[in-house]
Protein backbone atom coordinates (compact mmCIF):
# COMPACT_ATOMS: atom_id res chain seq x y z
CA UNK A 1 0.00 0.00 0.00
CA UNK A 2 2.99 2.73 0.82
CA UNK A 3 4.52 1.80 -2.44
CA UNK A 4 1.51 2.12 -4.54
CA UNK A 5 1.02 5.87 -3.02
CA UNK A 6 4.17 6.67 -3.06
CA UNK A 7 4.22 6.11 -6.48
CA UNK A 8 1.17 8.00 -7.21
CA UNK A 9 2.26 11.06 -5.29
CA UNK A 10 5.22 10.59 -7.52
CA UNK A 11 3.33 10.66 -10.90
CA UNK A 12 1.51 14.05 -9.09
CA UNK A 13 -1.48 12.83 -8.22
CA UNK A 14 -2.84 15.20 -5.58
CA UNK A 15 -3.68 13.73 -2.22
CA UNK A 16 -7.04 14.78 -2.26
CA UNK A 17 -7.98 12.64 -4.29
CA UNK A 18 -7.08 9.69 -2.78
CA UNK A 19 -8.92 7.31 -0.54
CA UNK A 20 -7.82 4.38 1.69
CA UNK A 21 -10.78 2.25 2.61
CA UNK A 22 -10.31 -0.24 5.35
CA UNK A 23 -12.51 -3.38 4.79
CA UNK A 24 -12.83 -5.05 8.07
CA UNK A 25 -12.48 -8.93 8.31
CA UNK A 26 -13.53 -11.66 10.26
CA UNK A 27 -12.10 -14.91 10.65
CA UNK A 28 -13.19 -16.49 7.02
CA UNK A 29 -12.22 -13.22 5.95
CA UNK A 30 -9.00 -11.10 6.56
CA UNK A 31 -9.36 -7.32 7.00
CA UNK A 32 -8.51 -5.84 3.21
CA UNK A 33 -7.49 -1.90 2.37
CA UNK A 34 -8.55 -0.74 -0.90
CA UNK A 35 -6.90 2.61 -2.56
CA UNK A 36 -9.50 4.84 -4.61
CA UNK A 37 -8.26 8.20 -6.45
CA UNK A 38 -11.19 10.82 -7.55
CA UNK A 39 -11.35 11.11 -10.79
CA UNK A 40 -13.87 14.13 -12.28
CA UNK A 41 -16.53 13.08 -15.31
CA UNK A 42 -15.82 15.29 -17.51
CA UNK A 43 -19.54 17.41 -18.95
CA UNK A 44 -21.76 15.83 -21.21
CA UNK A 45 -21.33 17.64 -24.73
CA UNK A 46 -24.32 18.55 -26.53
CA UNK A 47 -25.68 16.02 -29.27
CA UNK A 48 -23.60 13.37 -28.00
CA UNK A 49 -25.58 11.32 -25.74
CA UNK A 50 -27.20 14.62 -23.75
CA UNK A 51 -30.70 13.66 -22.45
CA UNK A 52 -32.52 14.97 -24.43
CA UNK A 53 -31.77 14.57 -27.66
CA UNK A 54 -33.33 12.90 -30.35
CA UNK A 55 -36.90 14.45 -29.01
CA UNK A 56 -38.63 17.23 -30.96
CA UNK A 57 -39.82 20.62 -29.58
């Protein structure tokens, strides 16, 4: 897990936009961490898949 971010803070990934989730185990099941990074949609662009399109006025 410290190698992964340190890699990522190396590429310049901002630490905001990272998450470390802690999954907790039980016996059958050890706990688990999981690393997320934020990553913005970018907007929808007109006539490509908007919601409304195809539909007359």
């Amino acid at each position: 897990m410290r190698r992964r971010l340190h890699l990522l803070r190396q590429s310049g990934a901002d630490a905001a936009t990272l998450r470390i989730e802690t999954l907790c185990g039980r016996l059958a099941h050890p706990t688990t961490y999981r690393l997320s990074r934020f990553v913005p949609t970018a907007a929808p662009v007109l006539g490509h898949g908007s919601a409304g399109e195809g539909k007359e006025a």
